[in-house]
C-alpha atoms as a PDB file:
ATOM      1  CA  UNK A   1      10.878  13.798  -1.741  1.00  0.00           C
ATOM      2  CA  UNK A   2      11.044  10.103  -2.804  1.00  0.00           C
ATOM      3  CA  UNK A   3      10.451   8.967   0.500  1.00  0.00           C
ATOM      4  CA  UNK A   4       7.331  10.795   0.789  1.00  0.00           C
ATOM      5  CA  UNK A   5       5.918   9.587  -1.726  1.00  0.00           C
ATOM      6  CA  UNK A   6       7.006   5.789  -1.044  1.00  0.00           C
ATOM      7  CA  UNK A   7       5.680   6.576   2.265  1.00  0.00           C
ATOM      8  CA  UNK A   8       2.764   8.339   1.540  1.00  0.00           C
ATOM      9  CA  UNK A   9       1.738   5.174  -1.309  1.00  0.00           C
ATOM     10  CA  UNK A  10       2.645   2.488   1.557  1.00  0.00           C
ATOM     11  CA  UNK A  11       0.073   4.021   3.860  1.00  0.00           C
ATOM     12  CA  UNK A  12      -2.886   5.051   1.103  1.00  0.00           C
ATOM     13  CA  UNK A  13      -2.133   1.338  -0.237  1.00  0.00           C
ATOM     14  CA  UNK A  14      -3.461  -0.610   2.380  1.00  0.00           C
ATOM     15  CA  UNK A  15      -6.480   1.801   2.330  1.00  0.00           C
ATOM     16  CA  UNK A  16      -6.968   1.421  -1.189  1.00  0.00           C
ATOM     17  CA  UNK A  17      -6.442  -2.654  -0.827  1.00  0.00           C
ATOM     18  CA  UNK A  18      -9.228  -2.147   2.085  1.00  0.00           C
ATOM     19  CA  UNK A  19     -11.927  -0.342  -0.204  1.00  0.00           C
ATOM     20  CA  UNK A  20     -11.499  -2.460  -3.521  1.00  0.00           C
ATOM     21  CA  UNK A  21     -12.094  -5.483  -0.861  1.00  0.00           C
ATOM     22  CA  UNK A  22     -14.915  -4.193   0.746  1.00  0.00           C
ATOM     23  CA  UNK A  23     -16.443  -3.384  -2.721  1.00  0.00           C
ATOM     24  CA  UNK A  24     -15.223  -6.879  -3.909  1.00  0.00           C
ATOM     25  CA  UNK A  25     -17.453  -8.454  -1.414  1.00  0.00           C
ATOM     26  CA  UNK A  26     -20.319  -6.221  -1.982  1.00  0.00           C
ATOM     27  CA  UNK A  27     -20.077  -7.261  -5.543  1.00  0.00           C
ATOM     28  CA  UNK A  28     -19.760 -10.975  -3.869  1.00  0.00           C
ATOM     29  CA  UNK A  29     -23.146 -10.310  -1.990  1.00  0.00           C
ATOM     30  CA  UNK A  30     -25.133  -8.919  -4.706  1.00  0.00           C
ATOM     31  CA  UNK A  31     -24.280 -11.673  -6.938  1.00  0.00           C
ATOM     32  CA  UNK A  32     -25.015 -14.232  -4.541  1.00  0.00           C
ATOM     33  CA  UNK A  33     -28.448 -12.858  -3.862  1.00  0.00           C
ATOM     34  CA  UNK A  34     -29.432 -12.528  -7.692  1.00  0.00           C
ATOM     35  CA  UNK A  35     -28.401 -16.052  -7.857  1.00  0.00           C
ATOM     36  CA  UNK A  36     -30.754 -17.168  -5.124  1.00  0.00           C
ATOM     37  CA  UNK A  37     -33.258 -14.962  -6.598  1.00  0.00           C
ATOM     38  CA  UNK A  38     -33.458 -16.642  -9.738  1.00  0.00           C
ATOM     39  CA  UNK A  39     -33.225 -20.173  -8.508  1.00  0.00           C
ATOM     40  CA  UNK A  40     -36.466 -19.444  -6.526  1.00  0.00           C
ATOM     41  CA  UNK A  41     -37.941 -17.540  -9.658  1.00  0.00           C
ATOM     42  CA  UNK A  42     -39.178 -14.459  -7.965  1.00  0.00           C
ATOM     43  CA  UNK A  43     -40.989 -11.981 -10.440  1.00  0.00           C
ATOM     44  CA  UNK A  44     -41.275  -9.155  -7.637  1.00  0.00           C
ATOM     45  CA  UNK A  45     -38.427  -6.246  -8.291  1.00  0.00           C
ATOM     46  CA  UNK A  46     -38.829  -4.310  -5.137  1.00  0.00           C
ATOM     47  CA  UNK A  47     -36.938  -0.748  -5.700  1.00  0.00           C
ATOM     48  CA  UNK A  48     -37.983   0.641  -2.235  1.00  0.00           C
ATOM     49  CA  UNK A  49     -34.887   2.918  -1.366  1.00  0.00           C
ATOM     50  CA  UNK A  50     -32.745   2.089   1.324  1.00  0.00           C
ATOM     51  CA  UNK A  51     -30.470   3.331   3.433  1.00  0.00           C
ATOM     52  CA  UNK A  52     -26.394   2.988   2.617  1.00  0.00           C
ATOM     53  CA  UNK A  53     -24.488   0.618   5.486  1.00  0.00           C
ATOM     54  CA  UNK A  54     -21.183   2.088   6.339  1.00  0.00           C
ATOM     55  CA  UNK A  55     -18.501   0.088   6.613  1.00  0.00           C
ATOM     56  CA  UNK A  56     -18.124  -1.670  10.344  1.00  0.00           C
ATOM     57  CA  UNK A  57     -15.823   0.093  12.649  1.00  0.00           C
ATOM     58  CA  UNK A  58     -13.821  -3.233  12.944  1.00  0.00           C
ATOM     59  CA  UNK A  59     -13.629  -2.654   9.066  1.00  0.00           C
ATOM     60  CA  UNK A  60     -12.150   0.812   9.464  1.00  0.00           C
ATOM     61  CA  UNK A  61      -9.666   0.229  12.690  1.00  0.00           C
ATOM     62  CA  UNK A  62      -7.714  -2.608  10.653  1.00  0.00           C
ATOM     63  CA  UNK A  63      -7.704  -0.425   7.451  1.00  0.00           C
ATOM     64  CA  UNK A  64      -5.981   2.524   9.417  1.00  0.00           C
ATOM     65  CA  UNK A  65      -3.751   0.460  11.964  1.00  0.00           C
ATOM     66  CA  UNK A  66      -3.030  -1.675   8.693  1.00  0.00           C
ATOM     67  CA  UNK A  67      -1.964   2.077   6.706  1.00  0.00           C
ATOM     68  CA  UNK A  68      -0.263   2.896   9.992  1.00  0.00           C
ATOM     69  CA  UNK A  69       2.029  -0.410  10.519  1.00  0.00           C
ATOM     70  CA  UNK A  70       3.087  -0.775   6.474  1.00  0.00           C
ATOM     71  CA  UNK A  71       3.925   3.402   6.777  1.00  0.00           C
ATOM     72  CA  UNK A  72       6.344   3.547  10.121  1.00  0.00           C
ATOM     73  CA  UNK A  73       7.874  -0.373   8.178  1.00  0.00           C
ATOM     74  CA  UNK A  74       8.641   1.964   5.489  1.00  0.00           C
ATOM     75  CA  UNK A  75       9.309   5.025   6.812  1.00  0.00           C
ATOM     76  CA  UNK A  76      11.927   3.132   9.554  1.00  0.00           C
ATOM     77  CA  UNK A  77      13.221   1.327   6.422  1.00  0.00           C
ATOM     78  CA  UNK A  78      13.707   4.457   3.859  1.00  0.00           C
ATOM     79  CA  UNK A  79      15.384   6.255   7.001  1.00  0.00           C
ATOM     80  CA  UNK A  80      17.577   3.897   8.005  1.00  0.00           C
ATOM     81  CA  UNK A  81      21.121   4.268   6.481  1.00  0.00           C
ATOM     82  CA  UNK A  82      22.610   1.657   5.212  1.00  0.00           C
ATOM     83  CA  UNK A  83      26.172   1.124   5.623  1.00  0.00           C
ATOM     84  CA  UNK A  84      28.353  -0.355   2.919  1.00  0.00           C
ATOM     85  CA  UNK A  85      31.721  -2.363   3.933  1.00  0.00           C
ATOM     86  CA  UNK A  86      35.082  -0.624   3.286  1.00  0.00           C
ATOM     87  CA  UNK A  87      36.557   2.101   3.135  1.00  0.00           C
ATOM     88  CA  UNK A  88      35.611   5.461   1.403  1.00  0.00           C
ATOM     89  CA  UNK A  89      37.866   7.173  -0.901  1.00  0.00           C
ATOM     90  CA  UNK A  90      36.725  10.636  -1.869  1.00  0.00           C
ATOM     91  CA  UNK A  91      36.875  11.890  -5.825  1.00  0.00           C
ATOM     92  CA  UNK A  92      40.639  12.564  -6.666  1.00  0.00           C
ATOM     93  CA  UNK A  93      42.382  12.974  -9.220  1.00  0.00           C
ATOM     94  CA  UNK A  94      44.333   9.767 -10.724  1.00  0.00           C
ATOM     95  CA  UNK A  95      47.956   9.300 -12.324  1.00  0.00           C
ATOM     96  CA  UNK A  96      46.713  10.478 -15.539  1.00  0.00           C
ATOM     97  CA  UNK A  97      44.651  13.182 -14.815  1.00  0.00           C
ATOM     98  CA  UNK A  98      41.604  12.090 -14.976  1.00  0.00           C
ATOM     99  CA  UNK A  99      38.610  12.574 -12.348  1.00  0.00           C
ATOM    100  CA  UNK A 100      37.906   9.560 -10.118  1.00  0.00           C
ATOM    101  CA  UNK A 101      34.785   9.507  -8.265  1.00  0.00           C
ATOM    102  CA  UNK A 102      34.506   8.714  -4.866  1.00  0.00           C
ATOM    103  CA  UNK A 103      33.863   4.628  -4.126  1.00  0.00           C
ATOM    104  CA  UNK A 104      33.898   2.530  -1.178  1.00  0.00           C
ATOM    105  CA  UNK A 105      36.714  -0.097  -1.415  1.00  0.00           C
ATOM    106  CA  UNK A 106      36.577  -3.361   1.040  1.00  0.00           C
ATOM    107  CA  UNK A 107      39.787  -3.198   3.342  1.00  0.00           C
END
């Protein structure tokens, strides 16, 4: 379950990197624009609707290839057993009785 949702927040992470960018810039744009706007001193606010521009399909390719890349890094990384060096001794019981749990121990 764990590495579900690693993977699923290493592929919706690039996308959500992607859209506060593209909003970043927006931002970016607009304030460039009012900056211009009041260096020239315009006193005409034109509020003629228009209509929304998508993001570029360049925009959304590298978003999902991006999501796709970072998710098979992970998911090849979360499956991908690691092997620690030694031996493994199984839980047994000691000399005195007591439970000992089961440990690798380097040869």
């Amino acid at each position: 379950m764990k590495s579900i949702f690693i993977s699923l927040l290493f592929f919706f992470g690039p996308v959500l990197l992607m859209f506060v960018m593209r909003y970043l810039g927006l931002l970016l744009r607009i304030w460039f624009v009012w900056r211009r706007q009041n260096k020239h001193g315009k006193d005409v606010i034109d509020i003629t609707p228009q209509k929304p521009h998508p993001p570029s399909i360049w925009f959304i390719i590298f978003a999902v290839v991006a999501g796709l890349v970072i998710s098979g890094l992970v998911w090849h990384r979360l499956t991908n057993e690691s092997r620690p060096g030694g031996v493994y001794i199984p839980a047994h019981m000691d000399k005195n009785g007591n439970l000992a749990p089961g440990h690798f121990r380097n040869r």
